[in-house]
Structure formats: C-alpha cells, structure tokens
Protein backbone atom coordinates (compact mmCIF):
# COMPACT_ATOMS: atom_id res chain seq x y z
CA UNK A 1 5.54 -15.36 -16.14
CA UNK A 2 3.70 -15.84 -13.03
CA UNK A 3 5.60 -18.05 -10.33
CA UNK A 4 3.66 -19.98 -7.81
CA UNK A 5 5.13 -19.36 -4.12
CA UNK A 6 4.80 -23.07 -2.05
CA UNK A 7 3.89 -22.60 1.57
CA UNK A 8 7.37 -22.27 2.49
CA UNK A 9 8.17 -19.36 0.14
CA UNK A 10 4.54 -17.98 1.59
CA UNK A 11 6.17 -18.18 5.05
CA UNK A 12 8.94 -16.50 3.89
CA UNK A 13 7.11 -13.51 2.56
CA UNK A 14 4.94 -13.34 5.87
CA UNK A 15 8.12 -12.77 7.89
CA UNK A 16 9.47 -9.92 5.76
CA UNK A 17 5.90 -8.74 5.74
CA UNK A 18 5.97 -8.70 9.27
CA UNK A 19 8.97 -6.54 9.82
CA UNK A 20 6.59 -4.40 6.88
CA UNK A 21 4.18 -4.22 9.38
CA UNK A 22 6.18 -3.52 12.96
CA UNK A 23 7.70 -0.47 10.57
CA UNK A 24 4.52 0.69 9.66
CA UNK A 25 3.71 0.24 13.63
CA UNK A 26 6.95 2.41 14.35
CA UNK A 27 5.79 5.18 12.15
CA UNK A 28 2.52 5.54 13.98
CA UNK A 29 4.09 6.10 17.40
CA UNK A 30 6.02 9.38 15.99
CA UNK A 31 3.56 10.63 12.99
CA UNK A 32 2.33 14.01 14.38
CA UNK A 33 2.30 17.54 13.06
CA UNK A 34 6.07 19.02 13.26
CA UNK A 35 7.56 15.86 12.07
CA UNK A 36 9.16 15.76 8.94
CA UNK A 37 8.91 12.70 6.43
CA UNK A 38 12.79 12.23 6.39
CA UNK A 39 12.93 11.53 10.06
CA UNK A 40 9.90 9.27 9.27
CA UNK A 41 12.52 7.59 6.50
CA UNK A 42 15.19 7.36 9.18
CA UNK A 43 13.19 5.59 11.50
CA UNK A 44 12.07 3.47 9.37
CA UNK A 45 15.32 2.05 7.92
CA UNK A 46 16.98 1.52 11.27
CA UNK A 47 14.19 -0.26 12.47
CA UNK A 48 14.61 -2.60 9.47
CA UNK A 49 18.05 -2.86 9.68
CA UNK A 50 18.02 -3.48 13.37
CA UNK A 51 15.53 -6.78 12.57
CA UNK A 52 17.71 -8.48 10.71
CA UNK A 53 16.23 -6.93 7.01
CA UNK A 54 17.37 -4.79 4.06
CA UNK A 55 15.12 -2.07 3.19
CA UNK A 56 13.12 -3.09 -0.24
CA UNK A 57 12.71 0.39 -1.94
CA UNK A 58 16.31 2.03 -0.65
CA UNK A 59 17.90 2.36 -4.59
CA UNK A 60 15.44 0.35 -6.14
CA UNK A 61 15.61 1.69 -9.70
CA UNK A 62 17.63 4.81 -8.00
CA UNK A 63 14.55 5.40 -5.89
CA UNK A 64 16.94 8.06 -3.20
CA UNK A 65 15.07 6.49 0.78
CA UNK A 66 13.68 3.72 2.84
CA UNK A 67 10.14 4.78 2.59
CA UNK A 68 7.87 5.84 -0.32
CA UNK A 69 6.02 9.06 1.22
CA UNK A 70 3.46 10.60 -0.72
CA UNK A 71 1.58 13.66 1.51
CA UNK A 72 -1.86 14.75 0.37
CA UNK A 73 -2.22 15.09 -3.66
CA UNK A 74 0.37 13.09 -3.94
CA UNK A 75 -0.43 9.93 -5.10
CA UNK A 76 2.14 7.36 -4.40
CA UNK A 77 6.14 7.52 -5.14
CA UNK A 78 6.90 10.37 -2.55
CA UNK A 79 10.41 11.17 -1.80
CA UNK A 80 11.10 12.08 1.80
CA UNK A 81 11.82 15.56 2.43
CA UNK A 82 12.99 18.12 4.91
CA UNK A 83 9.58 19.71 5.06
CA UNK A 84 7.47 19.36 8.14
CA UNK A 85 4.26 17.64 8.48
CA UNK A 86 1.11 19.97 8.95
CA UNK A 87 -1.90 19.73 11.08
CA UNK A 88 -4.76 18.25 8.64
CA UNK A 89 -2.30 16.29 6.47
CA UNK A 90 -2.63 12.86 5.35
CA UNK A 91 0.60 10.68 3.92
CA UNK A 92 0.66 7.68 2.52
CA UNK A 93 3.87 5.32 3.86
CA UNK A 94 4.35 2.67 1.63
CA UNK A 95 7.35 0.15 3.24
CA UNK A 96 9.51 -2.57 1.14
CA UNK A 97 11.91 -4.99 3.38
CA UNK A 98 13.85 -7.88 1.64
CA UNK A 99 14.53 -10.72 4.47
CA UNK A 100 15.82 -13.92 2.93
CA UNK A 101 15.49 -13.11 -0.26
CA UNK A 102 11.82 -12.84 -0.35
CA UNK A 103 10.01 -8.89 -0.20
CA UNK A 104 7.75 -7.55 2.06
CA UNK A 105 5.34 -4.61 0.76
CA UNK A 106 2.32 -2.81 2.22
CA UNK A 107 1.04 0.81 2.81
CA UNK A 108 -0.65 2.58 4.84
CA UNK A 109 -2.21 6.24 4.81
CA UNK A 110 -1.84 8.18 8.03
CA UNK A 111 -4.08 11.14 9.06
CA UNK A 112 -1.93 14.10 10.72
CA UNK A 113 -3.42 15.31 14.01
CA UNK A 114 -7.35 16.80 13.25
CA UNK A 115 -8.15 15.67 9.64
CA UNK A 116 -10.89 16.82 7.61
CA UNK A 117 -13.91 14.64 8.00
CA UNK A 118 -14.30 14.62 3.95
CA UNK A 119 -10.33 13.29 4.21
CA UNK A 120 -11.01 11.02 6.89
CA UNK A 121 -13.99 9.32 5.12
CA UNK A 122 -11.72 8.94 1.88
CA UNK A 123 -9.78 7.12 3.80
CA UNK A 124 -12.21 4.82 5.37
CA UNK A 125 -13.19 4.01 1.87
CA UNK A 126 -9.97 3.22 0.57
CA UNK A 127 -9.55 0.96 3.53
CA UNK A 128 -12.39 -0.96 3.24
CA UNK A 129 -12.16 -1.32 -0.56
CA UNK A 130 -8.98 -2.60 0.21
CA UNK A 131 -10.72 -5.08 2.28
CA UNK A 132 -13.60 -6.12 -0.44
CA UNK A 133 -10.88 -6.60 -3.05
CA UNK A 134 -8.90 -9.16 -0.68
CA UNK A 135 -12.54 -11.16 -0.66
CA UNK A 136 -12.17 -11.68 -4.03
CA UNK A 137 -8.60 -12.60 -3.67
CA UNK A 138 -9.56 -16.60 -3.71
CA UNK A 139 -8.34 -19.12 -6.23
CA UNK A 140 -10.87 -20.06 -9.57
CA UNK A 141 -11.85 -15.96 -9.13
CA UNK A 142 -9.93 -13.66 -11.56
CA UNK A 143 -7.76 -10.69 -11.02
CA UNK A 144 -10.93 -8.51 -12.62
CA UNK A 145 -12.96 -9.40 -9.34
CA UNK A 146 -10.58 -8.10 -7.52
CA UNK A 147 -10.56 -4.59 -9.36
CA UNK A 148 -14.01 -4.78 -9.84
CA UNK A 149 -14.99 -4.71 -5.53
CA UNK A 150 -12.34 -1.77 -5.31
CA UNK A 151 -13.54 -0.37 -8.17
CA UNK A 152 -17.16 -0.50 -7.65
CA UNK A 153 -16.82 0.21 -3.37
CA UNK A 154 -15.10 3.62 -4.02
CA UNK A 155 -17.15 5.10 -7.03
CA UNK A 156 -20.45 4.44 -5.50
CA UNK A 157 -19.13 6.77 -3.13
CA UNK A 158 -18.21 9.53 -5.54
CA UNK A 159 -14.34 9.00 -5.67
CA UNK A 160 -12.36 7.58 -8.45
CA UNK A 161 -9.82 5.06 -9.22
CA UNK A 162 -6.33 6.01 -10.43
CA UNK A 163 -5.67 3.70 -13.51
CA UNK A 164 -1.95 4.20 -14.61
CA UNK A 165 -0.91 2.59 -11.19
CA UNK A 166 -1.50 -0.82 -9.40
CA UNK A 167 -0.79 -3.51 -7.56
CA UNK A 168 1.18 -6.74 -8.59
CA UNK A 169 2.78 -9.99 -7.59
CA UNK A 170 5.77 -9.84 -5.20
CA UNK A 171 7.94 -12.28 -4.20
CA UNK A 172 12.02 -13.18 -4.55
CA UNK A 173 10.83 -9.69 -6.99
CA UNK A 174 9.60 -6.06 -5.60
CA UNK A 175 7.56 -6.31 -8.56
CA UNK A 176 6.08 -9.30 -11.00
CA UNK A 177 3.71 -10.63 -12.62
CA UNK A 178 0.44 -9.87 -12.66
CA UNK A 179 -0.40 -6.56 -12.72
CA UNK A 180 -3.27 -5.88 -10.14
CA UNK A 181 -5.69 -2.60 -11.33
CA UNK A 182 -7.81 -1.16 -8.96
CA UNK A 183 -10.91 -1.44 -11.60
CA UNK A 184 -11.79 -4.31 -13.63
CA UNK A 185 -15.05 -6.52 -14.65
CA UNK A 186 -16.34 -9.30 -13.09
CA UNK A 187 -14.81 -12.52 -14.37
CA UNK A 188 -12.33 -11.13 -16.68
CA UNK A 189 -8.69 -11.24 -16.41
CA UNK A 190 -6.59 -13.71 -15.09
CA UNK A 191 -7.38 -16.76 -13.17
CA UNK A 192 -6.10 -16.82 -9.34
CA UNK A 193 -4.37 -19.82 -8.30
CA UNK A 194 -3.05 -21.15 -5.09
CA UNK A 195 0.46 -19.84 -4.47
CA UNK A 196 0.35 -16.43 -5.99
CA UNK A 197 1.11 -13.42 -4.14
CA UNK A 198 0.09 -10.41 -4.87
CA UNK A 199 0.23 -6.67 -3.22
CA UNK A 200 -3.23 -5.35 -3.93
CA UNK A 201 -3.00 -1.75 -3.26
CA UNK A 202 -6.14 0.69 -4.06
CA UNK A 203 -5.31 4.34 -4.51
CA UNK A 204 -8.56 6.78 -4.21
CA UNK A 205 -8.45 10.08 -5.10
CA UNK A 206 -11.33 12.43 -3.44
CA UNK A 207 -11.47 14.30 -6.83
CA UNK A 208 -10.54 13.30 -10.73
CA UNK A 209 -8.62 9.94 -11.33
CA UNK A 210 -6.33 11.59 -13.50
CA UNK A 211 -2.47 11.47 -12.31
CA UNK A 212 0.74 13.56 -13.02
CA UNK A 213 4.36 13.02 -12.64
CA UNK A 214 6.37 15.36 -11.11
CA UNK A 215 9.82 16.56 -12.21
CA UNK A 216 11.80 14.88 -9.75
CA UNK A 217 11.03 11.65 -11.85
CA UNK A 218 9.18 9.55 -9.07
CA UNK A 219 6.14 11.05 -7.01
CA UNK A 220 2.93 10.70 -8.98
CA UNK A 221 0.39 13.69 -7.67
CA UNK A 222 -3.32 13.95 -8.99
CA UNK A 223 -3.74 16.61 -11.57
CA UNK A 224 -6.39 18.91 -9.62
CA UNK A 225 -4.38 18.67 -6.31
CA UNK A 226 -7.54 16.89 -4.36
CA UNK A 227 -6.18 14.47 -1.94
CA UNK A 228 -5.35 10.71 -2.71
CA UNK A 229 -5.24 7.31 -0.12
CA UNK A 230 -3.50 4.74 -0.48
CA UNK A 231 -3.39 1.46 0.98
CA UNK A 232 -1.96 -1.78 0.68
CA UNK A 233 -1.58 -5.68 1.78
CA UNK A 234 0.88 -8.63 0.68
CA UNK A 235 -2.04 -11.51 -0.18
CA UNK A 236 -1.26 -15.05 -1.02
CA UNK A 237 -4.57 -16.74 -2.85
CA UNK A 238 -5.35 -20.05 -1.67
CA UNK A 239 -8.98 -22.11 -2.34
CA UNK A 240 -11.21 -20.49 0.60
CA UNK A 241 -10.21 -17.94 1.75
CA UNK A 242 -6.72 -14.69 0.46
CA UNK A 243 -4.23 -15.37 3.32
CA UNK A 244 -3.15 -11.68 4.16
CA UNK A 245 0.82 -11.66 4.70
CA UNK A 246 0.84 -8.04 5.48
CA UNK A 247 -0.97 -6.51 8.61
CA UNK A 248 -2.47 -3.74 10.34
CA UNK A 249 -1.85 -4.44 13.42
CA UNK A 250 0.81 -3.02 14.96
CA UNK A 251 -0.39 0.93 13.56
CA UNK A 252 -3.86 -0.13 14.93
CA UNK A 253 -2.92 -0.92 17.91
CA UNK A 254 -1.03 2.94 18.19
CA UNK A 255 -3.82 4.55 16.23
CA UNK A 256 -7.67 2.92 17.29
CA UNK A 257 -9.42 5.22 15.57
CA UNK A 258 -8.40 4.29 12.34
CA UNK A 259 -8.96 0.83 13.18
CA UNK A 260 -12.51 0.16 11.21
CA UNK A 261 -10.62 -3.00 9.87
C-alpha cells in the first residue's frame, strides 16, 4: 500500500527533514581524523533532541545509536564505534528524526581530511547520480526511471550498483512502500504520483556490487573491501518538477568542496 502525503503531511516531512539536514550540518563542523563515530552519534542525538525531535533510527528494529555510520567498505547499516576516524577515510552518516509523527531521512558521505582522488571521484558520482535520479522523480514517470539515471550515471563510469539495498517511501513510517532500486529500465515499474515520498538513496561501490553482512547483524560491507558512497534525499513527486524535502545545505555550507551540487 502506497499512501499519498497531501501538502500538509509534505510540510510535515520537510520540517523533520530539516532538523535531518542541520544534523548532517553539525556532523560536518567536527568530522576530522581523531574523531570517533560514537562521538559523531552523540552529537548527533542531542542536537535532535535539543530541536524539539526524536531520533528516527535510535532502537528501530533494535538498531543500538542515533546515526547509521558505515566507514569505507562498509556499505550502509554501520554501528558507531569507539574506533577513531583515519586520515583518507570516507563514512557514510545516514540520519532518521521523527518530529510530529512524520520521519525525516537522508545521508550523506563525508571524506576524512586528504582523500584519495579515486575515493573522492566515487563520491562525486554517487552525488550526482543522486541528483539525475531526483530528475526523474516527477509524476506519470515510473520508479524504473529513477533507477535507471542512477543506474546508468555510475556504470558508465566503471562502478556498480548494490542491488539487495534501496531506497523507499517514508512518511508517518521509517520505511514503506515502494521500494526504490538504484537500477531499473526505462518505463518499467511503478507509476509516480503526486504526494508520494520517497528517500532515493544510491549506494556506489568503487569495485564489485556484491554485498555482505557482518556478524553483528546490521552493517552491510562490500565483499572485496573496495570502498562504497552513499547518499540520500527525502523527495516528494509532484507534476513538474521532485520537491526535495531533505538538503545539503547546511554540510555544504561547512564543507565547499564537496559542494558540486
């Protein structure tokens, strides 16, 4: 079942992807080499809480922190840890708030201090794939357009598309329906309508798409331990033109080199 946000649902969602976003912008004043992913997590959650929300991912499912934190092959799903961040390292912070009943949901991957320029152009990639799949994100397209620009943007680059995880629809749900794949064809799947929202959320891997779970039940890694991106926007389809919820704005304006977008 599929369930058609009106405009003031829509508003809803852009506030608690707002406080999303300001988290996100939190996190890029303090990422650095030294820092560990837990204080990251701690930040993070007393920001929410401080802005009036309820972090969206703490014990969702028994999912342990605030923040989803998933450092170079890891993939998405990363648990916060004790271990400090490296020079070189990338990490993925995906965010969840719940304000008035409605959740908020975007990711974003950071760079840590000097990164690779094979890393940093993965991550341009993802970015702007995440960009050419939010084109397609208009009402009469379908949800295989959508895969199909992320799909099509990243490979003819030489990376590939993890399969086993993707985006969705969010709303008074972290997760519902549809599912939102990162690949697809042209005109298959199904049709975008005004009022759903979805969290389209590419995840690139620099080497093989193929994905393993690690024992502690949640982070997803890739199986020949090449680096993964991930990132992600809250998206309500209307007739024109997608109507981002989520933003970039507030890590952009901390971090303008990453700012291609």
């Amino acid at each position: 079942m599929i369930y058609l946000k009106t405009d003031e649902e829509i508003e809803l969602l852009r506030e608690s992807n707002t406080i999303v976003a300001k988290t996100l912008g939190e996190i890029a004043k303090i990422i650095k080499p030294g820092v560990t992913t837990l204080e990251l997590d701690k930040i993070a959650e007393e920001y929410i809480r401080d802005n009036g929300g309820i972090p969206g991912f703490l014990n969702y499912q028994g999912f342990p922190n605030t923040l989803c934190t998933s450092v170079n092959e890891q993939v998405v799903h990363g648990i916060p840890n004790n271990k400090p961040l490296q020079d070189g390292d990338i990490v993925s912070v995906d965010c969840g708030v719940i304000l008035n009943g409605f959740h908020g949901d975007s990711a974003y991957t950071f760079g840590v201090g000097a990164v690779a320029q094979e890393i940093n152009d993965l991550l341009k990639t993802t970015k702007e794939s995440l960009y050419k799949g939010i084109e397609k994100a208009v009402a009469g397209n379908r949800l295989g357009d959508i895969g199909f620009a992320i799909q099509n943007h990243c490979e003819a680059k030489g990376y590939s598309v993890v399969r086993e995880m993707v985006g969705h629809g969010v709303g008074k749900n972290l997760h519902e329906a549809p599912e939102v794949p990162n690949y697809g064809r042209r005109g298959n799947g199904t049709l975008l309508k005004p009022g759903m929202v979805l969290a389209i959320e590419p995840m690139i891997n620099l080497g093989k798409r193929n994905i393993v779970q690690e024992s502690d039940g949640w982070t997803i890694r890739t199986i020949d331990k090449k680096v993964s991106a991930h990132f992600e926007h809250s998206v309500a389809i209307r007739k024109n033109e997608a109507d981002i919820l989520s933003s970039f704005k507030f890590v952009e304006e901390v971090l303008p080199l990453q700012s291609e977008n």
